[in-house]
Protein backbone atom coordinates (compact mmCIF):
# COMPACT_ATOMS: atom_id res chain seq x y z
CA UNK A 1 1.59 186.22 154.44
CA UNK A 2 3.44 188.08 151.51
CA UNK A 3 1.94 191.62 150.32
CA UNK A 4 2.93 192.48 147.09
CA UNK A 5 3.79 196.45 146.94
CA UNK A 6 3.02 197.18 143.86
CA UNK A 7 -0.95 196.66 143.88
CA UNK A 8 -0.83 198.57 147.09
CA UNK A 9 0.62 201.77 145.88
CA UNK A 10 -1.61 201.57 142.74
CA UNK A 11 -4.82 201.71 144.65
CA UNK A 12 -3.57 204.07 147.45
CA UNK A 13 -2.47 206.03 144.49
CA UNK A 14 -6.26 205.67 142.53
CA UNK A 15 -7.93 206.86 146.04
CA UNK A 16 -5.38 210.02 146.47
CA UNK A 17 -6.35 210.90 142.69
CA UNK A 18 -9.97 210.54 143.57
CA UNK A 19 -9.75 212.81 146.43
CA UNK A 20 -7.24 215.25 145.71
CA UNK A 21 -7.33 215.32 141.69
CA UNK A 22 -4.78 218.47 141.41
CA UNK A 23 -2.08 216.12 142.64
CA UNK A 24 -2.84 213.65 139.93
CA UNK A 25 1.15 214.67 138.16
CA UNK A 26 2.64 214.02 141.49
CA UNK A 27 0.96 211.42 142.46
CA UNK A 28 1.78 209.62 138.90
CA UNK A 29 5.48 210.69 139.19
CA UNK A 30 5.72 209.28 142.62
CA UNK A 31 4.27 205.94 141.67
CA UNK A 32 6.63 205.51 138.43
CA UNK A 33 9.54 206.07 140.51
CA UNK A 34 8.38 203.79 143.60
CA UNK A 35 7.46 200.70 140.88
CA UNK A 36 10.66 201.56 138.72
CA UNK A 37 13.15 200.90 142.22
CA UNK A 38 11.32 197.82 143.01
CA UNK A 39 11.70 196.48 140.01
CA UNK A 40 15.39 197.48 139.94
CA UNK A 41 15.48 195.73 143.42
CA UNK A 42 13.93 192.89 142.12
């Protein structure tokens, strides 16, 4: 069974945000970066 990342990281990044909402910037930056190399992978 293939997981996709993508929708992964988005909702692990949506519960971080929830709980921790000072790291909202970093946790943004860190998901642009993850989803712009997989797509360069891709």
């Amino acid at each position: 069974m293939y997981l996709q990342l993508e929708p992964v990281i988005s909702i692990i990044a949506g519960i971080l945000i929830l709980a921790i909402p000072r790291f909202l910037n970093y946790i943004v930056a860190i998901y642009l970066i993850v989803t712009g190399v997989v797509s360069l992978i891709r």
